[in-house]
N, C-alpha and C. Protein backbone atom coordinates (compact mmCIF):
# COMPACT_ATOMS: atom_id res chain seq x y z
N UNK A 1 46.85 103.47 -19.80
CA UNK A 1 48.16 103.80 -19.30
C UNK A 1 48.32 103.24 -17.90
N UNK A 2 49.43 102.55 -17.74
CA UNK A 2 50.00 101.77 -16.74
C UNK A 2 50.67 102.93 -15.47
N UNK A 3 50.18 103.56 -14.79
CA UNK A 3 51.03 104.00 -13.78
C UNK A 3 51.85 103.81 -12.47
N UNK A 4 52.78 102.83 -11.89
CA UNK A 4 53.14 102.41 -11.31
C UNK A 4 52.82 103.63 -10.03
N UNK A 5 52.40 102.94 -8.97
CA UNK A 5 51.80 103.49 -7.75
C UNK A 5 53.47 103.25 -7.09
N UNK A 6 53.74 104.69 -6.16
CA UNK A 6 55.03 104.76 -5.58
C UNK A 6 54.40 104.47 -3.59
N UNK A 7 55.37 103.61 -3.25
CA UNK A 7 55.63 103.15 -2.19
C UNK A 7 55.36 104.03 -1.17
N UNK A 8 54.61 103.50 -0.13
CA UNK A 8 54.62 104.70 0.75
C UNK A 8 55.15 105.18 1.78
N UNK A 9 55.34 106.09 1.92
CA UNK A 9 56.71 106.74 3.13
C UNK A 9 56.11 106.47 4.28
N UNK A 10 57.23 106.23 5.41
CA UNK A 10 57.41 105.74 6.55
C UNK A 10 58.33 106.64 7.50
N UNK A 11 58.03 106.84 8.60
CA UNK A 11 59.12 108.02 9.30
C UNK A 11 59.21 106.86 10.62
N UNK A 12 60.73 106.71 11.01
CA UNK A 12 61.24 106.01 12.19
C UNK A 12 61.73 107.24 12.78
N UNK A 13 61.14 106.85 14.66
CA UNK A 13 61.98 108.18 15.61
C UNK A 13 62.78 107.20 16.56
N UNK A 14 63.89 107.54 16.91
CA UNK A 14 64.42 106.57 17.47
C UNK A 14 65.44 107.73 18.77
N UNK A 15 65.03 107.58 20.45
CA UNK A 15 66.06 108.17 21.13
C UNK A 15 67.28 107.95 21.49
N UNK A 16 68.62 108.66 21.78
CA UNK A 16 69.71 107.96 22.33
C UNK A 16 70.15 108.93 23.40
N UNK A 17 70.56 107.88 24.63
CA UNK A 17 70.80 109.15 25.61
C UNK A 17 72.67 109.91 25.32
N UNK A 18 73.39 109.18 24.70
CA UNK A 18 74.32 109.54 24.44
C UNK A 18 74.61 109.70 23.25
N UNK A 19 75.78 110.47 22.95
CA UNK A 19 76.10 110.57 21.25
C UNK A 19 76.82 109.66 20.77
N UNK A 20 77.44 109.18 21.23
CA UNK A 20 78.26 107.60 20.98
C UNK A 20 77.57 106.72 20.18
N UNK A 21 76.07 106.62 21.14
CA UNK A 21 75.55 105.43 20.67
C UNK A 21 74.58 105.91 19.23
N UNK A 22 74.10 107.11 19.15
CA UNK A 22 73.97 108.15 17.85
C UNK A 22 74.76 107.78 16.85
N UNK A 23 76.22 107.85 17.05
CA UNK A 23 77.03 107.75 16.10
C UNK A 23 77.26 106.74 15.19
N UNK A 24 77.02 105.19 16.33
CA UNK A 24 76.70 104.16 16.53
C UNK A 24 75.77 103.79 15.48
N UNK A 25 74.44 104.56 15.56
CA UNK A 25 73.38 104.19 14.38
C UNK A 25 73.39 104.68 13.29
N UNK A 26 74.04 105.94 13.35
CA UNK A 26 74.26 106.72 11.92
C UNK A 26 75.37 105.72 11.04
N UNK A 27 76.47 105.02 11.42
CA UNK A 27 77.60 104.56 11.11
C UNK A 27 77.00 102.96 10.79
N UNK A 28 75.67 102.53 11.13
CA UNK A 28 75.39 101.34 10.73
C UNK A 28 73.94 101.62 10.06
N UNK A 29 73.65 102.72 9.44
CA UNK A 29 72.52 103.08 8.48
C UNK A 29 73.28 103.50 7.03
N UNK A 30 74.79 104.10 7.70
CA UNK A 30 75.63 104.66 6.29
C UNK A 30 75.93 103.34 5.29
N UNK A 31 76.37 102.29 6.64
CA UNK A 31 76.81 101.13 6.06
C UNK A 31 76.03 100.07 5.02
N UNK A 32 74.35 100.82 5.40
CA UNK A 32 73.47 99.73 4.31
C UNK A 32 73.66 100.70 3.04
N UNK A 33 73.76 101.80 3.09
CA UNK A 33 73.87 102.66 2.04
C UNK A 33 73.01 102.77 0.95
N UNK A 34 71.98 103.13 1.75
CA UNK A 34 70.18 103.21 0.94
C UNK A 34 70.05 104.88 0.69
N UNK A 35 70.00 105.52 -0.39
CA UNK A 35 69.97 106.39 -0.70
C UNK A 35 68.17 107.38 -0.83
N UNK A 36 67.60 105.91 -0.71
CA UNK A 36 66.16 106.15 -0.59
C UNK A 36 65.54 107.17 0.69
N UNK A 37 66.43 107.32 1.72
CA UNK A 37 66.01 107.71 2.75
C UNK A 37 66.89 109.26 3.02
N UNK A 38 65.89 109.89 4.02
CA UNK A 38 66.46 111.34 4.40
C UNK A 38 66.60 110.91 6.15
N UNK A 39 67.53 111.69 6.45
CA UNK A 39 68.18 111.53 8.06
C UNK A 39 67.79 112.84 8.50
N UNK A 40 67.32 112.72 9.87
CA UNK A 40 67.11 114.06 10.93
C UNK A 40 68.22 113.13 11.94
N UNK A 41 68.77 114.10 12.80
CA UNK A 41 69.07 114.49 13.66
C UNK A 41 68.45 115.79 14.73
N UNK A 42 67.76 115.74 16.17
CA UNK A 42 67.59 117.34 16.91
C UNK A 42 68.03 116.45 17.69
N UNK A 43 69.12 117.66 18.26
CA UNK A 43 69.64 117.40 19.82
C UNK A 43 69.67 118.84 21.22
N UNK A 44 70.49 118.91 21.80
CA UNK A 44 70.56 120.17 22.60
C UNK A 44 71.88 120.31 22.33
N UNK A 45 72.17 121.73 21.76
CA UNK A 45 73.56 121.86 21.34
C UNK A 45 74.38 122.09 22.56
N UNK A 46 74.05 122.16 23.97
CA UNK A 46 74.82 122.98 25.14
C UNK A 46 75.11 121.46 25.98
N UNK A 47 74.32 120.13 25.14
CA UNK A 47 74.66 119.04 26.16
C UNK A 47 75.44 117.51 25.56
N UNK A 48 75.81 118.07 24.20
CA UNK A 48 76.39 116.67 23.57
C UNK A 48 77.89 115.94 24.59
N UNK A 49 78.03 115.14 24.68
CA UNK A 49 79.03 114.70 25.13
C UNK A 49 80.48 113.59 24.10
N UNK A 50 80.72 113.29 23.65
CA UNK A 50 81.49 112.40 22.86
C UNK A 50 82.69 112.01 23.56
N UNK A 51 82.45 110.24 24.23
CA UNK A 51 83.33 109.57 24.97
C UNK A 51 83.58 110.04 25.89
N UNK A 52 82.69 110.77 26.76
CA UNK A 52 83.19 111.81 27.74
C UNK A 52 83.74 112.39 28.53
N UNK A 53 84.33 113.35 27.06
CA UNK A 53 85.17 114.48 26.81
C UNK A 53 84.17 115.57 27.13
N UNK A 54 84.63 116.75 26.74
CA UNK A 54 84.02 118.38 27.47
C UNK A 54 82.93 118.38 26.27
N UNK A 55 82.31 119.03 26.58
CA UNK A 55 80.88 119.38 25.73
C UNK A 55 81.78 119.93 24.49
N UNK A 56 81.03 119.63 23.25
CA UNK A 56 81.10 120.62 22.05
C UNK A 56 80.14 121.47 21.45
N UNK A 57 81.08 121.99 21.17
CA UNK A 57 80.03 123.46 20.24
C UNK A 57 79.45 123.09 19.12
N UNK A 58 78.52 123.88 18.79
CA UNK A 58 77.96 123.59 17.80
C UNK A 58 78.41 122.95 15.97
N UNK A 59 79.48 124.36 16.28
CA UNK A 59 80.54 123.58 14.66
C UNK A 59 80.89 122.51 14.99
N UNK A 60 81.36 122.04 16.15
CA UNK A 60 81.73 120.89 16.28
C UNK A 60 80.87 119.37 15.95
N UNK A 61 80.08 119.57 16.47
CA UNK A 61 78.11 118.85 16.02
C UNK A 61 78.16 118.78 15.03
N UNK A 62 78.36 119.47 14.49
CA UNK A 62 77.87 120.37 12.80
C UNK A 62 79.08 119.34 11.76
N UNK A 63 80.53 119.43 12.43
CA UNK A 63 81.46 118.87 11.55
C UNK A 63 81.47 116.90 12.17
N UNK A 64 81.02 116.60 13.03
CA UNK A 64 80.59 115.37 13.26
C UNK A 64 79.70 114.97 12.10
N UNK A 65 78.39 115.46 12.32
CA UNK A 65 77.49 115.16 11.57
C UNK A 65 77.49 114.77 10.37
N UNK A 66 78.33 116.28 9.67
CA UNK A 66 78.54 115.98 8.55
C UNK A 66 79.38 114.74 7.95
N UNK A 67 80.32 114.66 8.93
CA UNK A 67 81.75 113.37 8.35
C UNK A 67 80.55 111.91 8.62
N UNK A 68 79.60 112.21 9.28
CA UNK A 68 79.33 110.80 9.08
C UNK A 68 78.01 110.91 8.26
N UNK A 69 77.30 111.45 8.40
CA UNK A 69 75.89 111.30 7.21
C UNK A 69 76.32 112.14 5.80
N UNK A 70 77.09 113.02 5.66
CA UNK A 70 77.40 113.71 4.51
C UNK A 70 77.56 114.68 4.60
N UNK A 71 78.36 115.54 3.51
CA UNK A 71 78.74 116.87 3.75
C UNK A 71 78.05 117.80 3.49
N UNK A 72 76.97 117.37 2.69
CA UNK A 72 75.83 118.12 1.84
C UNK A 72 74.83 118.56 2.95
N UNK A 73 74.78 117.56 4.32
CA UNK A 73 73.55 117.80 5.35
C UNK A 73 73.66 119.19 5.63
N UNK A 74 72.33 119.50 5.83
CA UNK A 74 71.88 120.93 6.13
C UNK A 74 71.97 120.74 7.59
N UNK A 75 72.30 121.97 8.52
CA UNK A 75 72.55 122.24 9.57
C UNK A 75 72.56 123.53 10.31
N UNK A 76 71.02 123.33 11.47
CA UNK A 76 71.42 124.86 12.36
C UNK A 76 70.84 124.53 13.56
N UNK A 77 71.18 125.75 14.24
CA UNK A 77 70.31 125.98 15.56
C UNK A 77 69.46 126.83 15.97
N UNK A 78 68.81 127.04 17.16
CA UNK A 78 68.00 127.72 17.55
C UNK A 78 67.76 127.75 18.69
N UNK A 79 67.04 128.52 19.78
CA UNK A 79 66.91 128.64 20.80
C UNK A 79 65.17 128.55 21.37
N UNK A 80 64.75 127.39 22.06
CA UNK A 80 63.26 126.99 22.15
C UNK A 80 63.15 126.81 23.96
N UNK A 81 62.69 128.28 23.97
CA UNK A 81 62.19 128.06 25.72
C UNK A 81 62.28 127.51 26.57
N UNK A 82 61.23 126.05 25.97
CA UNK A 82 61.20 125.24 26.86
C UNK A 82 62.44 123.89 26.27
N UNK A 83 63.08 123.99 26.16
CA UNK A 83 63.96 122.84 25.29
C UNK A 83 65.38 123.46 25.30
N UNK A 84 65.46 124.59 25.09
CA UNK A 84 67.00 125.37 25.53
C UNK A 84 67.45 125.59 23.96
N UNK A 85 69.11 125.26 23.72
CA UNK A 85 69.37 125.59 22.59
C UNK A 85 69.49 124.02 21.91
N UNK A 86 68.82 124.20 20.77
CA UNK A 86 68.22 122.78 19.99
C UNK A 86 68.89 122.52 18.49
N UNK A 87 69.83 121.79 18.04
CA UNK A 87 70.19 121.96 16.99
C UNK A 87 69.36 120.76 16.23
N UNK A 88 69.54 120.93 14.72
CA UNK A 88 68.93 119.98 13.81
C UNK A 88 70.15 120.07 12.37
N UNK A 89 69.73 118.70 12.11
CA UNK A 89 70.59 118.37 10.72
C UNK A 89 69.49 117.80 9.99
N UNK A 90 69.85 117.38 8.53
CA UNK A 90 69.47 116.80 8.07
C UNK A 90 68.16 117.34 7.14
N UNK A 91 67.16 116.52 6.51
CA UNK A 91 65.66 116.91 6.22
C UNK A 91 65.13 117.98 6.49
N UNK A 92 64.84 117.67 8.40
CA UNK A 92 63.91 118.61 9.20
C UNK A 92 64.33 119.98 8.95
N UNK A 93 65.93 120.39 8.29
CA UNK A 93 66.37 122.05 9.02
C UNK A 93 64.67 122.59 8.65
N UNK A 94 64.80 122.48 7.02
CA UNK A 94 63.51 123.48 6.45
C UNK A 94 62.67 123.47 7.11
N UNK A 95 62.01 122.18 7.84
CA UNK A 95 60.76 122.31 8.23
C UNK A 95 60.83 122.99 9.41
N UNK A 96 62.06 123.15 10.38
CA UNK A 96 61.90 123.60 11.79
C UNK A 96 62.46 125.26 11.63
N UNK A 97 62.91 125.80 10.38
CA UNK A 97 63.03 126.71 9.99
C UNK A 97 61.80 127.52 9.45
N UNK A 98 60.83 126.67 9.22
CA UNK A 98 59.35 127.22 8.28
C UNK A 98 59.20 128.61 9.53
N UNK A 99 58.65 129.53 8.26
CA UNK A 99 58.23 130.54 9.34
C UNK A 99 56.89 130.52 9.77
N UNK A 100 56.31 130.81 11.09
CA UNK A 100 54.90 130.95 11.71
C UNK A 100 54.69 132.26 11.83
N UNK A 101 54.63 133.46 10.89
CA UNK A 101 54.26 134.71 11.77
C UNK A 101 55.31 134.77 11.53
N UNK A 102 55.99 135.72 13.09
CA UNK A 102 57.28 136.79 13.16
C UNK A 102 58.17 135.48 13.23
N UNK A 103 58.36 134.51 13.75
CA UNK A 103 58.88 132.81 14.28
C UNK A 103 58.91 131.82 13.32
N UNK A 104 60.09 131.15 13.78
CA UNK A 104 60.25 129.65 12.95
C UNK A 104 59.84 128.87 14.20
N UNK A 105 59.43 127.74 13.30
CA UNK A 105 58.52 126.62 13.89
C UNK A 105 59.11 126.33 15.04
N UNK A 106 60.80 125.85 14.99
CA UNK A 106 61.13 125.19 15.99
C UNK A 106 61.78 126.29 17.23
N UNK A 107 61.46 127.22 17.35
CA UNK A 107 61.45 128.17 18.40
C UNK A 107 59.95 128.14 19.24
N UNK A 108 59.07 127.55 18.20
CA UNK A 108 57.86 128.16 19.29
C UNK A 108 57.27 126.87 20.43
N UNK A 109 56.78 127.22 21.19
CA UNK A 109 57.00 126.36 22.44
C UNK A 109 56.57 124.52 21.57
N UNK A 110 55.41 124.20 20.56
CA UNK A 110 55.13 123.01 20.59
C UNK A 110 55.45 122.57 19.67
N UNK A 111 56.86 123.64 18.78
CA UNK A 111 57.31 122.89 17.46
C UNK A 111 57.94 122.05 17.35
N UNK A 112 58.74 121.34 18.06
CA UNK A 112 59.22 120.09 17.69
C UNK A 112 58.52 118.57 18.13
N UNK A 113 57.56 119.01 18.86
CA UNK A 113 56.37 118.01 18.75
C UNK A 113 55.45 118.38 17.83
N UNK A 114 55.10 119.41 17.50
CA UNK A 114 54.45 119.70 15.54
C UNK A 114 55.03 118.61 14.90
N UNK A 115 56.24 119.20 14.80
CA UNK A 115 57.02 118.36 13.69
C UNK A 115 57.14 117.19 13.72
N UNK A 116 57.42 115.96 14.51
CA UNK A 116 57.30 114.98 14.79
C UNK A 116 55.87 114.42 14.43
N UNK A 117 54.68 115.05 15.00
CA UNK A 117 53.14 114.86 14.64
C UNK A 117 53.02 114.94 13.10
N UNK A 118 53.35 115.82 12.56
CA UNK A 118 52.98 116.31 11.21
C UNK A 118 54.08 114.84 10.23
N UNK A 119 55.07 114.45 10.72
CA UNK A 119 55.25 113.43 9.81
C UNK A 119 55.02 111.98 9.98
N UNK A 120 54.03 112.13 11.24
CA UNK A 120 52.95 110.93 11.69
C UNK A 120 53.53 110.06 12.27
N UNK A 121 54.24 110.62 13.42
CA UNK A 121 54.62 110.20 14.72
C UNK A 121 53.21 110.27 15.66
N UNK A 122 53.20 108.97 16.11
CA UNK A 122 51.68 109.33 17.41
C UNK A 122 52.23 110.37 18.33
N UNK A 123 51.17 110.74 18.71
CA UNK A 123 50.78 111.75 20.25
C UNK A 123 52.15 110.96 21.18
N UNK A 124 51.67 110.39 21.52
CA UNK A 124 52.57 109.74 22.75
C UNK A 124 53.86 109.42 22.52
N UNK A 125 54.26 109.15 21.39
CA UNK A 125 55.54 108.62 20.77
C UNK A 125 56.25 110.08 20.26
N UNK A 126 55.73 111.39 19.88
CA UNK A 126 55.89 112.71 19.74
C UNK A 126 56.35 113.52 20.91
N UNK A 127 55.30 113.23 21.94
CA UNK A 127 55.43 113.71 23.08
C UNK A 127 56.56 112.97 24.22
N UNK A 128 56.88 111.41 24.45
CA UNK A 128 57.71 110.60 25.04
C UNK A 128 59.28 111.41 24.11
N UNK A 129 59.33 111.34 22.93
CA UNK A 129 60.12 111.80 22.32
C UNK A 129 60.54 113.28 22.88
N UNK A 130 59.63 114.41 22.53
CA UNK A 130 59.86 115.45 23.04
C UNK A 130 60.55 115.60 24.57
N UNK A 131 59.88 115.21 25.09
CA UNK A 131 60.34 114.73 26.67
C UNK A 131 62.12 114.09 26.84
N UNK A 132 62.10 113.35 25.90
CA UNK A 132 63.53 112.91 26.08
C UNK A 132 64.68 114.01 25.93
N UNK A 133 64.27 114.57 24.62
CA UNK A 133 64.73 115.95 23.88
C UNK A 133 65.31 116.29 24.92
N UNK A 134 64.17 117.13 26.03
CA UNK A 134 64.29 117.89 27.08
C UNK A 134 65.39 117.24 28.09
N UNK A 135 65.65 116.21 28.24
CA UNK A 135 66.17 115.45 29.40
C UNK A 135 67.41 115.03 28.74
N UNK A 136 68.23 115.59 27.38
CA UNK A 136 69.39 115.59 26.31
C UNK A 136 69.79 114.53 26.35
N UNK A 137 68.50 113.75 25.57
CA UNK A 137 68.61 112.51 24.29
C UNK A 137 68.58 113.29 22.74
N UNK A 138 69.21 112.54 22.18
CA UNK A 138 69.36 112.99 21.01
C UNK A 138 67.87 111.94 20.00
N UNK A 139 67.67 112.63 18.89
CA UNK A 139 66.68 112.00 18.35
C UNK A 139 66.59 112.04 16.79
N UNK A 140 66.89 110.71 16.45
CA UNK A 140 67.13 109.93 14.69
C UNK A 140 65.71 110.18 14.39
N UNK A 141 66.22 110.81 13.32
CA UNK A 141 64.32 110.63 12.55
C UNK A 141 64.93 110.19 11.14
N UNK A 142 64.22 109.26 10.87
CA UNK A 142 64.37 108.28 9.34
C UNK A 142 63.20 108.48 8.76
N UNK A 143 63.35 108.75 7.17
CA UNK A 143 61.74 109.25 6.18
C UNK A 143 62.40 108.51 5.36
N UNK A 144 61.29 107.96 4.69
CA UNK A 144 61.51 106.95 3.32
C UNK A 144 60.96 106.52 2.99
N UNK A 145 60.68 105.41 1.88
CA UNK A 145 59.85 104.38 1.60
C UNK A 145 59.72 103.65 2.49
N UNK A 146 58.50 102.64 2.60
CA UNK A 146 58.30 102.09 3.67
C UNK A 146 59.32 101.22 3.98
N UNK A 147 59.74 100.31 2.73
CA UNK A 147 60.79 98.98 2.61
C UNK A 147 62.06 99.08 3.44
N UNK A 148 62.67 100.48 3.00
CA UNK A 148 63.67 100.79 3.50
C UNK A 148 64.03 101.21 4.90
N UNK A 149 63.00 101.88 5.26
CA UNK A 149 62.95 102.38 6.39
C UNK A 149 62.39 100.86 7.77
N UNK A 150 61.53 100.02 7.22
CA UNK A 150 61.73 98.84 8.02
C UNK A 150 62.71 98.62 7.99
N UNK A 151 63.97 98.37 6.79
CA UNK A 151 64.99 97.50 7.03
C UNK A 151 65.75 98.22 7.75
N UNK A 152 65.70 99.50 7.91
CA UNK A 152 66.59 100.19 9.37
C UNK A 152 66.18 100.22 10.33
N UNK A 153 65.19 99.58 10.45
CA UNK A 153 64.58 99.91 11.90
C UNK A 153 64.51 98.16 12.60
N UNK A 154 64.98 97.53 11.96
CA UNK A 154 65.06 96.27 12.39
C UNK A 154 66.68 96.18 12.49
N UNK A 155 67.36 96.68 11.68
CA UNK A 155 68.50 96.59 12.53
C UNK A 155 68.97 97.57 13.85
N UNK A 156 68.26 98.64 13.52
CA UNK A 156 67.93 99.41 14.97
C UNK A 156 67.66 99.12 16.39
N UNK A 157 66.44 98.96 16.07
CA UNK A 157 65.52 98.29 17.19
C UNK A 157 66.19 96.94 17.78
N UNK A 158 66.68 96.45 18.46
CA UNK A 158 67.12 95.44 18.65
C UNK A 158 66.47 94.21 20.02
């Protein structure tokens, strides 16, 4: 018996200091329209800006998000110490929702560098990441086959 061996997944993290330019990549990842892949979004819900105009609230995030990656994306927030109030779309909600104990992951002080680590982001590229988080960059996380996920990350990366 012939079993075709499946491709192996690849996770791209990519920062943006504004949401514009966020929007920017989501709106030219929709456009290859690879279904192979899952989208994260974590940002700080108290610091988005769009063309800057006054901060938005979270539904507001929430109804962005959705009009451009889909309506189906999962979406929440939370409140993380050291990081403030942190929203997520996409893939990650479950995982930053997982419970630890009395806590979900992404409340406790090193969960969203967990999370980043655990889908084999390096140390430094987890942690540079995290760091940005803090300093309200927003942060693309792309999971997929490997194929696909190069071909977004080359039109990404520029």
């Amino acid at each position: 018996m012939n079993i075709p061996q499946s491709e192996l997944k690849k996770t791209f993290l990519n920062s943006y200091t504004n949401f514009s330019e966020l929007e920017n990549a989501l709106l030219a990842i929709r456009e290859m329209n690879d279904n192979g892949i899952g989208i994260s979004v974590i940002g700080n819900a108290n610091d988005i800006d769009v063309a800057h105009q006054s901060a938005l609230h979270k539904n507001d995030i929430q109804k962005l998000l959705k009009k451009i990656v889909g309506e189906e994306t999962e979406f929440d927030s939370f409140y993380n110490r050291e990081l403030g109030h942190l929203f997520v779309s996409g893939f990650l909600v479950s995982t930053f929702l997982n419970p630890v104990g009395k806590s979900n992951i992404g409340i406790l002080s090193g969960g969203p560098y967990g999370v980043l680590r655990g889908f084999g982001i390096s140390e430094q590229h987890a942690a540079e990441s995290v760091k940005n988080l803090s300093n309200g960059d927003y942060l693309l996380v792309i999971r997929g086959n490997n194929s696909a996920v190069e071909k977004i990350a080359s039109i990404l990366v520029d």
